[in-house]
N, C-alpha and C. Protein backbone atom coordinates (compact mmCIF):
# COMPACT_ATOMS: atom_id res chain seq x y z
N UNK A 1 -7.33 -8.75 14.67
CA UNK A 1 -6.95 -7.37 14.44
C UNK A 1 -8.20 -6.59 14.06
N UNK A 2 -8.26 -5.45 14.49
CA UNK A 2 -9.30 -4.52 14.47
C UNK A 2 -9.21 -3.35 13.33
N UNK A 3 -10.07 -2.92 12.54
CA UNK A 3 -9.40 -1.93 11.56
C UNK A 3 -9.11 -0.66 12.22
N UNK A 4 -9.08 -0.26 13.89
CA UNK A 4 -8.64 0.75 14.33
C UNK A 4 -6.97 0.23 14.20
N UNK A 5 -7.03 -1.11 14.32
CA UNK A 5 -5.36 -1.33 14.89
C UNK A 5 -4.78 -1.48 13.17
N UNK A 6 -5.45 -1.98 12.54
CA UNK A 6 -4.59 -1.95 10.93
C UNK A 6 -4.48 -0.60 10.46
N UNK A 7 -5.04 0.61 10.98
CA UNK A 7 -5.04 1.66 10.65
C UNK A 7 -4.01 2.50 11.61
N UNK A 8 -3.71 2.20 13.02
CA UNK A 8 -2.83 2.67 13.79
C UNK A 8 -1.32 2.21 13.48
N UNK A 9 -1.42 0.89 12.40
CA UNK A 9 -0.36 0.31 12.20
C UNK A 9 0.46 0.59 10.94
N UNK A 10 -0.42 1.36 10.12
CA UNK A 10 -0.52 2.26 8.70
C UNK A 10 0.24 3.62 8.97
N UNK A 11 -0.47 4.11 10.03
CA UNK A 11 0.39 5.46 10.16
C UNK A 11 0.40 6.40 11.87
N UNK A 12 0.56 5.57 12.50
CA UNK A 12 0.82 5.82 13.88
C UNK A 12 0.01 6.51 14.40
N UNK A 13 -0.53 7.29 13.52
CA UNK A 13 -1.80 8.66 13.88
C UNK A 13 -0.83 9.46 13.79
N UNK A 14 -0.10 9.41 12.57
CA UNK A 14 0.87 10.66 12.24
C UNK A 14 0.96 10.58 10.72
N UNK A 15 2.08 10.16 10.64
CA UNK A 15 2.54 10.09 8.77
C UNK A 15 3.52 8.91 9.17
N UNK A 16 3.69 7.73 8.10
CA UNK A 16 4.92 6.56 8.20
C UNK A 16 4.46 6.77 6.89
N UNK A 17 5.81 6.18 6.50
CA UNK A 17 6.41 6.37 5.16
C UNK A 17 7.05 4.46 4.97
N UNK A 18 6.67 3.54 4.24
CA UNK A 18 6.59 2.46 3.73
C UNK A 18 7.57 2.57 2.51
N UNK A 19 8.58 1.55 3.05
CA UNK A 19 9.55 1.31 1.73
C UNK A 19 9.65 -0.08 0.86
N UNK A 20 9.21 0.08 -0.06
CA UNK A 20 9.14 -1.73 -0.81
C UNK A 20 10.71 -2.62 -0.63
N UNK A 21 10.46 -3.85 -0.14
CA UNK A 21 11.20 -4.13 -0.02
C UNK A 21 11.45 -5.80 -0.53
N UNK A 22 10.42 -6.07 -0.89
CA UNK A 22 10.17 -7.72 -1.99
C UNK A 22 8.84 -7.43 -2.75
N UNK A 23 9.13 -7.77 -4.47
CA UNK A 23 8.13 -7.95 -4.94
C UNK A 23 7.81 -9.17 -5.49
N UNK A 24 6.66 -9.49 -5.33
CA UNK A 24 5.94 -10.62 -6.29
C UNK A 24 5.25 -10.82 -6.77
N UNK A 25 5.22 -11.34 -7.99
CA UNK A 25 4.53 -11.53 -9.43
C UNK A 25 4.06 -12.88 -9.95
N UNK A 26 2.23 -12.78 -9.24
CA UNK A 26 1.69 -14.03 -9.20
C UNK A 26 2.42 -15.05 -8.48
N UNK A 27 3.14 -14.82 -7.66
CA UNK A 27 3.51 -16.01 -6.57
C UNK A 27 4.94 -15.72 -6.61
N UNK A 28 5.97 -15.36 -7.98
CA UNK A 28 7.37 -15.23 -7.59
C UNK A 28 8.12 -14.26 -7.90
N UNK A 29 8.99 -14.43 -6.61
CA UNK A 29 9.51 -13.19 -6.38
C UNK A 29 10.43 -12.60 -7.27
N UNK A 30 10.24 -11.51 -7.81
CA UNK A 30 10.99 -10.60 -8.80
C UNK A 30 12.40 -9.35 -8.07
N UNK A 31 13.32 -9.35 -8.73
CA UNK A 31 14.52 -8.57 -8.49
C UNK A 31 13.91 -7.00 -8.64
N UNK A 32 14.09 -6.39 -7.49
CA UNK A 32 13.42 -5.05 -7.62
C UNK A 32 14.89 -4.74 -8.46
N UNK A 33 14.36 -3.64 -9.40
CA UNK A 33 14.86 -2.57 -10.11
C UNK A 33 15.34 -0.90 -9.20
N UNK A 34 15.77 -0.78 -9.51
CA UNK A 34 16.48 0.33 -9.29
C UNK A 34 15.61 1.24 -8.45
N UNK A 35 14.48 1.68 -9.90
CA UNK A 35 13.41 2.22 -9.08
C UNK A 35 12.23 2.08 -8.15
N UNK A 36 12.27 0.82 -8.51
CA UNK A 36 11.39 -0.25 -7.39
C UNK A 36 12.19 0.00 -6.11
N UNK A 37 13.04 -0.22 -5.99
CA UNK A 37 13.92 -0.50 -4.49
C UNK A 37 13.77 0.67 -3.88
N UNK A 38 13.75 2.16 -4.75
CA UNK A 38 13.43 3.34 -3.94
C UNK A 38 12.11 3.58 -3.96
N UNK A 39 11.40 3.04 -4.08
CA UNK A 39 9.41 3.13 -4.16
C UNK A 39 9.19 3.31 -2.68
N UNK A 40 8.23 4.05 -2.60
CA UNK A 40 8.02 4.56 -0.97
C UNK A 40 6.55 4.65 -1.27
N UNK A 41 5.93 4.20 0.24
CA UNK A 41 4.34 4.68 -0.37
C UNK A 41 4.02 5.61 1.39
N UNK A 42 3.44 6.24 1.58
CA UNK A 42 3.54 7.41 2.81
C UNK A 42 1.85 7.64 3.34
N UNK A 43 1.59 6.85 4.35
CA UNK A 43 0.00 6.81 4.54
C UNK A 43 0.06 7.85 5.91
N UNK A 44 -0.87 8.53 5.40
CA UNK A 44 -1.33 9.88 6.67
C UNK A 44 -2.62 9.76 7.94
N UNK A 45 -2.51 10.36 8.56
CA UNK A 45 -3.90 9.87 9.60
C UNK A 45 -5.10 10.44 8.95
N UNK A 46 -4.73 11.97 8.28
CA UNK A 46 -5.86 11.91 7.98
C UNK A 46 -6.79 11.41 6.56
N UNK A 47 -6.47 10.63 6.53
CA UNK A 47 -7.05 9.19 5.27
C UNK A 47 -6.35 9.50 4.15
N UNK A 48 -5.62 9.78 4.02
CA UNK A 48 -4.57 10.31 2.51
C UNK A 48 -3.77 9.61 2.19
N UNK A 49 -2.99 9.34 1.11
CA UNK A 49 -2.00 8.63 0.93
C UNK A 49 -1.12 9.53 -0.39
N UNK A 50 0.43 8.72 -0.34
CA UNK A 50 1.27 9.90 -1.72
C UNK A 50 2.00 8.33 -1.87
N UNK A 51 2.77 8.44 -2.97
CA UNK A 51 3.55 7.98 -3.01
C UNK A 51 5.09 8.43 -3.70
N UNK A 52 6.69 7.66 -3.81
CA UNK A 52 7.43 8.32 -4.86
C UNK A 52 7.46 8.70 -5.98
N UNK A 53 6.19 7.83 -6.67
CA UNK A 53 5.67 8.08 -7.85
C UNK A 53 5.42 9.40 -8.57
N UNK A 54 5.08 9.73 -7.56
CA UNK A 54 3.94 11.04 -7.38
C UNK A 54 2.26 11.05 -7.70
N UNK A 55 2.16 9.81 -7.32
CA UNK A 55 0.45 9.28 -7.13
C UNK A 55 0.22 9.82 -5.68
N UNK A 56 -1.32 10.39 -5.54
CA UNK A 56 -1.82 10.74 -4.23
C UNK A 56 -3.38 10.00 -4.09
N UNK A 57 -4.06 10.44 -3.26
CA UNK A 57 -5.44 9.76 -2.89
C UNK A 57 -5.57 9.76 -1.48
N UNK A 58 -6.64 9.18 -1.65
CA UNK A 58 -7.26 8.46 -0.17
C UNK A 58 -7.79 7.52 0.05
N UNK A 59 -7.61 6.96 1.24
CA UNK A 59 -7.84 5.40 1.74
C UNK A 59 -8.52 5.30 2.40
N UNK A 60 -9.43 4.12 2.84
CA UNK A 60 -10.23 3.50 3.62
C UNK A 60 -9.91 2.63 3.91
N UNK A 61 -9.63 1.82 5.42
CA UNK A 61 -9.89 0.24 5.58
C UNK A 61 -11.16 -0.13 6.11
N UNK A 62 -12.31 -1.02 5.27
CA UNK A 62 -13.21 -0.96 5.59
C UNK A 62 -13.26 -2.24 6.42
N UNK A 63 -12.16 -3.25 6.53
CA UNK A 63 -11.79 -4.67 7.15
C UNK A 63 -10.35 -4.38 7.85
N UNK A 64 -10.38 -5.38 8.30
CA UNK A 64 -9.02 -5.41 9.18
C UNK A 64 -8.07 -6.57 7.80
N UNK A 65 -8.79 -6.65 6.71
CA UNK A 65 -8.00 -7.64 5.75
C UNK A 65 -7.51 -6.94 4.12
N UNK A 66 -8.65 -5.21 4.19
CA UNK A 66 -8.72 -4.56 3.22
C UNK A 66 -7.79 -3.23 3.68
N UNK A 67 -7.49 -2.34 2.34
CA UNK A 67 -7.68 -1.46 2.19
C UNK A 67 -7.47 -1.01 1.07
N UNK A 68 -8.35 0.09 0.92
CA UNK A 68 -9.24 0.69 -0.66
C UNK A 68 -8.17 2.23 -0.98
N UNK A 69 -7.50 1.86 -2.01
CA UNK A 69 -6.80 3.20 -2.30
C UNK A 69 -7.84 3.78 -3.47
N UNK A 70 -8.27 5.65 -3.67
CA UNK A 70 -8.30 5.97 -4.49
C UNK A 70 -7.45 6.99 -4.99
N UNK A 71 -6.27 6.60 -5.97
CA UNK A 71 -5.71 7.41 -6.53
C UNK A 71 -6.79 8.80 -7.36
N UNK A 72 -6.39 10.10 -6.82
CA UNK A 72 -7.22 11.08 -7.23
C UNK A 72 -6.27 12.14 -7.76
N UNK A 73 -5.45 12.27 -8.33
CA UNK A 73 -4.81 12.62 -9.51
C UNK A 73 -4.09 12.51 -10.91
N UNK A 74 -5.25 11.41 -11.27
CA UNK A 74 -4.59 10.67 -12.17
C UNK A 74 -5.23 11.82 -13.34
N UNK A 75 -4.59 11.83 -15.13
CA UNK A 75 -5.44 12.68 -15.78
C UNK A 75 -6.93 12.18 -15.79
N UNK A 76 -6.86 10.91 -16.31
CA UNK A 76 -8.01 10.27 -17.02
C UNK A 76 -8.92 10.42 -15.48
N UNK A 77 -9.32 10.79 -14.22
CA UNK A 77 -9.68 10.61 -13.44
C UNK A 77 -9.60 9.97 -12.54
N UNK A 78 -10.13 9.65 -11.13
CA UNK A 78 -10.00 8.93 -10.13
C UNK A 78 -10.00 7.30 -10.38
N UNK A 79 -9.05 6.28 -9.98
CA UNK A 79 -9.06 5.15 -9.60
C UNK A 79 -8.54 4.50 -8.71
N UNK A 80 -9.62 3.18 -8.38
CA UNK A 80 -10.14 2.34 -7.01
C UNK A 80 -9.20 1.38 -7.15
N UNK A 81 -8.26 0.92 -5.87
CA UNK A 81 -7.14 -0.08 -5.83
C UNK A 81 -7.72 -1.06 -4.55
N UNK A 82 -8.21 -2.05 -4.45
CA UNK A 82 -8.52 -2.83 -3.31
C UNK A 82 -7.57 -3.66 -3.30
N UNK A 83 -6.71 -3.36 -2.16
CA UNK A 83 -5.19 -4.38 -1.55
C UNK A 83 -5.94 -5.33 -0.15
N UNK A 84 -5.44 -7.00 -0.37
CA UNK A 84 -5.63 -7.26 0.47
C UNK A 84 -4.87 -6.99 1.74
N UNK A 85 -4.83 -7.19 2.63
CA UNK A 85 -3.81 -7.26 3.53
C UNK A 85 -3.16 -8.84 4.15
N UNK A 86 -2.52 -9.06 3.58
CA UNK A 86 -1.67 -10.27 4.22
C UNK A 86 -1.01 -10.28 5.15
N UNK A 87 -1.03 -9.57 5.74
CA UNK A 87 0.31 -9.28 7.30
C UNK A 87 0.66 -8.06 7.61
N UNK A 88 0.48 -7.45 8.43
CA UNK A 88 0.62 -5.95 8.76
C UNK A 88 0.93 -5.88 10.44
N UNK A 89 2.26 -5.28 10.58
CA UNK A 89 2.87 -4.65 12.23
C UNK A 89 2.85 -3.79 12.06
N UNK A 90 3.61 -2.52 13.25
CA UNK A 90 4.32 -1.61 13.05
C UNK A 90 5.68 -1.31 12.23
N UNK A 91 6.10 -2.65 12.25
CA UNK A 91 7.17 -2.45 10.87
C UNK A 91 6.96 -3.11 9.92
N UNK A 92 5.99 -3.74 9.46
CA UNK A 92 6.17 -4.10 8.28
C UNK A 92 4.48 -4.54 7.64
N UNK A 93 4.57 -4.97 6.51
CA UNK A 93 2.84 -4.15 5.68
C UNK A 93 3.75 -5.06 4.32
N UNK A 94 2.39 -6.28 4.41
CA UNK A 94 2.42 -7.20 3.21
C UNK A 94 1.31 -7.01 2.66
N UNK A 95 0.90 -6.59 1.67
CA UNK A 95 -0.57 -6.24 0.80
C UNK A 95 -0.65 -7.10 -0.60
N UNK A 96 -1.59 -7.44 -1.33
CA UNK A 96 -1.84 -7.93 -2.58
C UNK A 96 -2.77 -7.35 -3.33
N UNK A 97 -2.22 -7.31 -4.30
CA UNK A 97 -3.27 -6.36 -5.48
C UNK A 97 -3.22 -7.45 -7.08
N UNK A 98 -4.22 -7.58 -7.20
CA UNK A 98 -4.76 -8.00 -8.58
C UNK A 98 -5.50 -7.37 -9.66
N UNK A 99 -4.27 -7.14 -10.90
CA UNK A 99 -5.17 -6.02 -11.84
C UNK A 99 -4.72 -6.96 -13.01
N UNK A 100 -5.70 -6.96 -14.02
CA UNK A 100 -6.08 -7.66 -14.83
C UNK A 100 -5.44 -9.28 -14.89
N UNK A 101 -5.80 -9.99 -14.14
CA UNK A 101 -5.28 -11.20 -13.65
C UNK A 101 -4.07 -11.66 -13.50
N UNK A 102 -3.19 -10.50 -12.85
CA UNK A 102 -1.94 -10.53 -12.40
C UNK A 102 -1.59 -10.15 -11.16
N UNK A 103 -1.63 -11.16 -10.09
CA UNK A 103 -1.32 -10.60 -8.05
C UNK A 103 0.04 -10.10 -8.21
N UNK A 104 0.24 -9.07 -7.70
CA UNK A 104 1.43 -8.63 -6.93
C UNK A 104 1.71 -8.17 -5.35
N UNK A 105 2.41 -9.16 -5.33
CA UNK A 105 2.61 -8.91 -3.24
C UNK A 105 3.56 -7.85 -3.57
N UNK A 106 3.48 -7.04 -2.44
CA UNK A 106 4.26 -5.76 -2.14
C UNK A 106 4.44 -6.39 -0.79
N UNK A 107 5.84 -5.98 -0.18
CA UNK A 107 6.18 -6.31 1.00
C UNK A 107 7.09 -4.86 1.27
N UNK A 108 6.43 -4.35 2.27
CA UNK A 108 7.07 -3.22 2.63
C UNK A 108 7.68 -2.95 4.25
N UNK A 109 8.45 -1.95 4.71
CA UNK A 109 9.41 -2.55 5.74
C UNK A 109 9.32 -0.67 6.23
N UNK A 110 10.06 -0.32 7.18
CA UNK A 110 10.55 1.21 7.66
C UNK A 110 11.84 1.60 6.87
């Protein structure tokens, strides 16, 4: 996979909108919550990202295995999220993130 195609597969060269749909915590899988289950994350062509949260930023994939979120409205200032990518189609986008020695797979679906 090419990071034109992990990036065509992110957001069509339009806007797709990503709905969580399994989480996991250091290897097992956790019962989404209420608000977990409606978590949406919405990647744009032109390098942007939002989510339900109401977190925004912008992204880079600098690999066909990465991609680099910077949330840029946070108060305290901008911060750097490097998700691996574990599996990514047009429907569906498995990523991993490790923050202070805790992985969480996000598995997201249409």
């Amino acid at each position: 996979m090419t990071v034109d195609s992990v990036k065509s597969n992110l957001n069509n060269g339009l806007t797709k909108t990503w709905i969580l749909g399994k989480l996991y915590v250091n290897g097992a899988q956790t019962t989404l919550t209420a608000g977990q289950a409606r978590y949406t994350k919405t990647y744009m062509a032109d390098d942007t990202w939002l989510d339900s949260d109401g977190y925004a930023g912008t992204y880079t994939v600098p690999s066909p295995t990465q991609i680099i979120e910077i949330t840029t409205n946070l108060p305290a200032g901008n911060k750097n999220d490097t998700y691996t990518i574990k599996s990514i189609s047009v429907t569906s986008l498995e990523v991993e993130l490790t923050v202070s020695s805790t992985t969480y797979r996000l598995v997201f679906g249409l």
